[in-house]
Structures are given as C-alpha cells and as structure tokens.
C-alpha atoms as a PDB file:
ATOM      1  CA  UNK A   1     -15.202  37.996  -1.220  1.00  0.00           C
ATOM      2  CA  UNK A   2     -11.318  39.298  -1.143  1.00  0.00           C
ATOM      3  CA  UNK A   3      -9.934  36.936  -2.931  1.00  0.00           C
ATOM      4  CA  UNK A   4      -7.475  35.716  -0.614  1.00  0.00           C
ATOM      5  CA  UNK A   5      -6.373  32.490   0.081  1.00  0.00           C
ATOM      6  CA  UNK A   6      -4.692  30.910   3.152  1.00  0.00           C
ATOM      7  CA  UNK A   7      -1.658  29.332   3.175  1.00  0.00           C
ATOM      8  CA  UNK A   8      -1.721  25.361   3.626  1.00  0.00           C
ATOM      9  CA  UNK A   9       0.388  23.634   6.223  1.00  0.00           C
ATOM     10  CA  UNK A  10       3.494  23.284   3.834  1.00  0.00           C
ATOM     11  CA  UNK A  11       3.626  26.328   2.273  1.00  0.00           C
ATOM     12  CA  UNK A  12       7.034  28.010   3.821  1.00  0.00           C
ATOM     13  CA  UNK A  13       5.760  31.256   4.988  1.00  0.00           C
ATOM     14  CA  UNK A  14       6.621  32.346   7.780  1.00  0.00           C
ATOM     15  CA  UNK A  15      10.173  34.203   8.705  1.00  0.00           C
ATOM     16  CA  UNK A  16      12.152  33.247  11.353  1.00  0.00           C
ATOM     17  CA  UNK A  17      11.250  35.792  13.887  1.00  0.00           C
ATOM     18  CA  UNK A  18       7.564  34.712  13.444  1.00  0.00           C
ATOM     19  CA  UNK A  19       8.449  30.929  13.469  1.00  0.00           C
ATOM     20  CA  UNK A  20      10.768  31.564  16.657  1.00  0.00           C
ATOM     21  CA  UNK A  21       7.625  33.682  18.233  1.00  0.00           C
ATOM     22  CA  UNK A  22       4.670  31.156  16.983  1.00  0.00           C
ATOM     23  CA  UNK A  23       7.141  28.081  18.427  1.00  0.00           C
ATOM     24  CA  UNK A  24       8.115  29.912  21.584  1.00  0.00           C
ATOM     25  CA  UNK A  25      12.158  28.944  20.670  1.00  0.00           C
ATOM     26  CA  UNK A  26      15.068  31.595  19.831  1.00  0.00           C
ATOM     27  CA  UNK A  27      15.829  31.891  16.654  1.00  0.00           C
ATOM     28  CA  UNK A  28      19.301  31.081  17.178  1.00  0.00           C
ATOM     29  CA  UNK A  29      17.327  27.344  18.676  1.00  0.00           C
ATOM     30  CA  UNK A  30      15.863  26.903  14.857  1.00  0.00           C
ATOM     31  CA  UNK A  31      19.253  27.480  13.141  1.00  0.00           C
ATOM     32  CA  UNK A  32      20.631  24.783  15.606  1.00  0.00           C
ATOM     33  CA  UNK A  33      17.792  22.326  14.780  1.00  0.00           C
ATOM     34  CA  UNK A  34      18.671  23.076  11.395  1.00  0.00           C
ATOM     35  CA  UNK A  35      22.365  22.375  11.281  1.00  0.00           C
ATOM     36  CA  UNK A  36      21.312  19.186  13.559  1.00  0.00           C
ATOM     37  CA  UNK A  37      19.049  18.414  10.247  1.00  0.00           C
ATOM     38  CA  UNK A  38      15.480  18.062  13.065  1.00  0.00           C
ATOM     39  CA  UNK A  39      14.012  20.920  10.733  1.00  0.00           C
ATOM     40  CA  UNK A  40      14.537  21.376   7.251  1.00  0.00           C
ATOM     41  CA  UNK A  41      12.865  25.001   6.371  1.00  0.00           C
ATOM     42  CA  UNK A  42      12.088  26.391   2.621  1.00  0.00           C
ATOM     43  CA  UNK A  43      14.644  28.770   1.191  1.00  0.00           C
ATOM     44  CA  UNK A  44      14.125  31.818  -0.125  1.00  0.00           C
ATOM     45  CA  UNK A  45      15.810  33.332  -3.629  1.00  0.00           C
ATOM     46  CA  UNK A  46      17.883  35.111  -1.314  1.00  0.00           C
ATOM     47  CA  UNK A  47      19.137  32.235   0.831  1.00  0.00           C
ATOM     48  CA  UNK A  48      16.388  33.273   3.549  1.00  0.00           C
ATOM     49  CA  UNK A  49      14.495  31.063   6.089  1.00  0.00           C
ATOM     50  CA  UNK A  50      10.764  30.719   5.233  1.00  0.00           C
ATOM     51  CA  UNK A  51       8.866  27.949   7.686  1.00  0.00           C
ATOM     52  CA  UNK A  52       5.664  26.386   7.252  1.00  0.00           C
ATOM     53  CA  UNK A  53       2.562  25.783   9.908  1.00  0.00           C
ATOM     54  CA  UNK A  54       4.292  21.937   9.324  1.00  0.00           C
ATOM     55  CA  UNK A  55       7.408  23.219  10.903  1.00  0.00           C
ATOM     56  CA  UNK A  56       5.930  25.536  12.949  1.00  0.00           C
ATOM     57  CA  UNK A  57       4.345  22.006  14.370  1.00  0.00           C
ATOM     58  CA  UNK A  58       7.344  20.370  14.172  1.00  0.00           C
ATOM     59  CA  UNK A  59       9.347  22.827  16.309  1.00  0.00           C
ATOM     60  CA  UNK A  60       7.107  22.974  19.079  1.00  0.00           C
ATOM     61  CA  UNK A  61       7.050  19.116  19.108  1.00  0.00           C
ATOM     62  CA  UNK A  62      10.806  19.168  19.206  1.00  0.00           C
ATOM     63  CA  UNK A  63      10.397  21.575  22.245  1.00  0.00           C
ATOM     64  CA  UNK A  64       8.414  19.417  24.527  1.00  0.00           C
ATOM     65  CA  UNK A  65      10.217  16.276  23.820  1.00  0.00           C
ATOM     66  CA  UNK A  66      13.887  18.314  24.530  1.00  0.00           C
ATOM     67  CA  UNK A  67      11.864  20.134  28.169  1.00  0.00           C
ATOM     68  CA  UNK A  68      10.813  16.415  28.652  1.00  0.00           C
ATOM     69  CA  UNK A  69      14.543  15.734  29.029  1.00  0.00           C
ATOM     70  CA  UNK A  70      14.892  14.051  25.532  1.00  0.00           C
ATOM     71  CA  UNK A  71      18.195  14.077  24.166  1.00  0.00           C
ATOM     72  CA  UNK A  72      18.576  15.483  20.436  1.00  0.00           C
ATOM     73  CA  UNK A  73      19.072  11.865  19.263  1.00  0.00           C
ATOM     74  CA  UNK A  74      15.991  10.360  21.183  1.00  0.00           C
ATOM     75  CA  UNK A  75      13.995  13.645  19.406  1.00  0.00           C
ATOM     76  CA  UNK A  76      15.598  12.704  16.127  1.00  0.00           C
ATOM     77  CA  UNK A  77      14.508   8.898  16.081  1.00  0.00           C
ATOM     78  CA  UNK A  78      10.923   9.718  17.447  1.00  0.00           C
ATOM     79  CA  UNK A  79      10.279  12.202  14.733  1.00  0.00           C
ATOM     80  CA  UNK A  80      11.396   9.330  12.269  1.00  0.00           C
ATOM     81  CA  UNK A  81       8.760   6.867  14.250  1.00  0.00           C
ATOM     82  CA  UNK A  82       6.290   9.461  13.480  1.00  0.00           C
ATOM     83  CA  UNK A  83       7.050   9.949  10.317  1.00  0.00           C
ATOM     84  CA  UNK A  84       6.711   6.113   9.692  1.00  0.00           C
ATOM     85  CA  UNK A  85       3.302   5.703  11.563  1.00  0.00           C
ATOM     86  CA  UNK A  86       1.668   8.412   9.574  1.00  0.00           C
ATOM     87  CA  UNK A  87       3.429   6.559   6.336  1.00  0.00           C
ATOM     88  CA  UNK A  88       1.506   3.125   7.447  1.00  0.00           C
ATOM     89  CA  UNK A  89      -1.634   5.023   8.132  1.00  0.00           C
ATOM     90  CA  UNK A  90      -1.446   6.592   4.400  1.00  0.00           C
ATOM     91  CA  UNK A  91      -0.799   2.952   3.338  1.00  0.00           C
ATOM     92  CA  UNK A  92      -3.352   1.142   4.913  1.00  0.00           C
ATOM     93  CA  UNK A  93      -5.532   3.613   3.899  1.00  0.00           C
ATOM     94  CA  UNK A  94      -5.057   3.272   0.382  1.00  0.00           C
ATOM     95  CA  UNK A  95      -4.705  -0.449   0.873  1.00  0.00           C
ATOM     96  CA  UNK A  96      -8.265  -0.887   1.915  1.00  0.00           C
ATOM     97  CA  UNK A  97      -9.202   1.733  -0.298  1.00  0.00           C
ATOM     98  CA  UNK A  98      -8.099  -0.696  -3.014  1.00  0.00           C
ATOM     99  CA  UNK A  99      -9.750  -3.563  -1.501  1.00  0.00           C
ATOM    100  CA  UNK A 100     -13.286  -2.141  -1.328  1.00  0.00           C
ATOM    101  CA  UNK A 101     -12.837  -1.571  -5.270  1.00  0.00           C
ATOM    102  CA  UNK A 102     -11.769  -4.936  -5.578  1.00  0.00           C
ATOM    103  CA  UNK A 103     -15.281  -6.364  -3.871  1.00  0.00           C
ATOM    104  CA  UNK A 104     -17.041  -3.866  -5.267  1.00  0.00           C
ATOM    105  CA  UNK A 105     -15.897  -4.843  -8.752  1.00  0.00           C
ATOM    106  CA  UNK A 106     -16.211  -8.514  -7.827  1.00  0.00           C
ATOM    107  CA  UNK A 107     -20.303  -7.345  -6.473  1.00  0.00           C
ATOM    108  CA  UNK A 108     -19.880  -6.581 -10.101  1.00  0.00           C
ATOM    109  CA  UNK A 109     -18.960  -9.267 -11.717  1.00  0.00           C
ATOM    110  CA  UNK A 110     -21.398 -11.536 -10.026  1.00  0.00           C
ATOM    111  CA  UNK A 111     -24.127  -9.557 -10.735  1.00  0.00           C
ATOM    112  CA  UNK A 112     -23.329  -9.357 -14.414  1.00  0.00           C
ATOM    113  CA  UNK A 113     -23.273 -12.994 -15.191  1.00  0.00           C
ATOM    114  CA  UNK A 114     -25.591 -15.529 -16.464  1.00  0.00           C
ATOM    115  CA  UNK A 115     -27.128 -17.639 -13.910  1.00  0.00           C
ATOM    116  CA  UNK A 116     -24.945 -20.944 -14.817  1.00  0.00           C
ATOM    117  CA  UNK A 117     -21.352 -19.384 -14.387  1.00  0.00           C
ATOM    118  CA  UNK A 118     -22.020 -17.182 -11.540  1.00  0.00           C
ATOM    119  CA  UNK A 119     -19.508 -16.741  -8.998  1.00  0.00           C
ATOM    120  CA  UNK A 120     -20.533 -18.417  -5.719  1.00  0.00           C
ATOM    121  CA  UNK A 121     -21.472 -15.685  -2.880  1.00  0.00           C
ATOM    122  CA  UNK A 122     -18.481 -14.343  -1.024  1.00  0.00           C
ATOM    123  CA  UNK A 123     -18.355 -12.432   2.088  1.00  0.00           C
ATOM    124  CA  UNK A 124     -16.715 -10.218   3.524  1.00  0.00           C
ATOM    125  CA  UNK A 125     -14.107 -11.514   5.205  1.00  0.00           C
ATOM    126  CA  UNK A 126     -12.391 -10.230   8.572  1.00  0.00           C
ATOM    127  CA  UNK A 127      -9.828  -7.877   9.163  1.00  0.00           C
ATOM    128  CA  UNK A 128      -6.411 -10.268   8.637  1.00  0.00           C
ATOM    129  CA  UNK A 129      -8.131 -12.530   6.334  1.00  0.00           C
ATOM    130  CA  UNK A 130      -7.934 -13.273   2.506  1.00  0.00           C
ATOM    131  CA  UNK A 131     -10.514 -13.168  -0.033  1.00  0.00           C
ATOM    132  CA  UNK A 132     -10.010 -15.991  -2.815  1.00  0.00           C
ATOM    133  CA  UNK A 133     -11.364 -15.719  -6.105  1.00  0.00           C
ATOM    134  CA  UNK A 134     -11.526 -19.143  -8.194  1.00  0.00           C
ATOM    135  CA  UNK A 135     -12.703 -18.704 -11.621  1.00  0.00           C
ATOM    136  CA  UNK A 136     -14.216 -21.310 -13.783  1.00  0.00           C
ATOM    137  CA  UNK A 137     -12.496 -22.405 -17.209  1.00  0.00           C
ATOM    138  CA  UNK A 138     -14.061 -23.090 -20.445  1.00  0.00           C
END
C-alpha cells in the first residue's frame, strides 16, 4: 500500500496543456471559455490554471454541443438546465429521504403507544399524494 490517493472530480489538478489534451480543445479554446465565463478553473498561488476531472467533463460537453452547431449562448443556457436538473435530483432526493424518516418515525410512534390512543393505520401513500397525521387531544 503506497499511500496515495486519487484526486476526486473537483480537485483542480490538472494544467492546461493536460486539460486542453484530455478535452481534445486548444488551450487558447479554454481561455476563451473562460473569459466567456462556460468554465470557471481553480487558480493557482501563482495566478495559474489548474482544472478538475469536473471541468475536464465540462469542456468536452461544451465541445460537442459547439460541433453540434450550438451557439455559445445555447451552450451557456443548457449547462445552466443541467445544472438545475442535477439540483432537483439532489432535492428530491433528500426530500424523500426526509419522508421515509418521517413514516418511519410515525411506524414509531404507533408502535409505542397504548392500545386506546393508537394512531389509526396509515399507508403509504402514492407518489403526488399527502400523508395526514391527526392527533388526538386530551
């Protein structure tokens, strides 16, 4: 065991050579999608580029949509699109996340109580329904 660890996919490691060679653009292309803000690379001390695999992603989606015959503002609002799906996705996911906790605490609850109060038996409803708890007073 060496010791080493990989990168992840937002570490900024590569140079621009190796993100113009792993993306299959000139590096004069990145500096462009730069200064047209499509790519936003890591900074080094120095003021040097360093890209991540992210970009390195990101740049070679920009290049198929641009051969495609996508204009830079088309590119620009798709990779915002994208960007908004994969915020929903994260969203939703922690949005039913939350909701199995809630039944699972309410499984809980029921469970818990004496026979007399106990909750009457929910289930599960569908996808795009509610769930309504009614609680008893004293």
């Amino acid at each position: 065991m060496s010791g080493f660890e990989a990168p992840g996919p937002e570490a900024a490691v590569y140079v621009i050579s190796v993100a113009a060679e792993l993306s299959g653009l000139h590096p004069q292309t990145l500096r462009a999608y730069e200064r047209m803000g499509l790519i936003s690379p890591g900074r080094t001390v120095g003021g040097g580029r360093r890209y991540s695999h992210r970009d390195i992603e990101r740049l070679r989606s920009i290049a198929e949509l641009t051969a495609s015959g996508v204009g830079v503002e088309g590119v620009r609002r798709l990779l915002d699109l994208e960007n908004r799906i994969a915020a929903l996705h994260a969203r939703n996911s922690e949005l039913v996340a939350e909701l199995e906790a809630t039944r699972e605490a309410l499984r809980q609850a029921m469970v818990s109580r004496p026979a007399p109060d106990r909750l009457p038996a929910v289930r599960a409803p569908e996808i795009g329904q509610s769930v309504v708890v009614w609680r008893r007073r004293h």
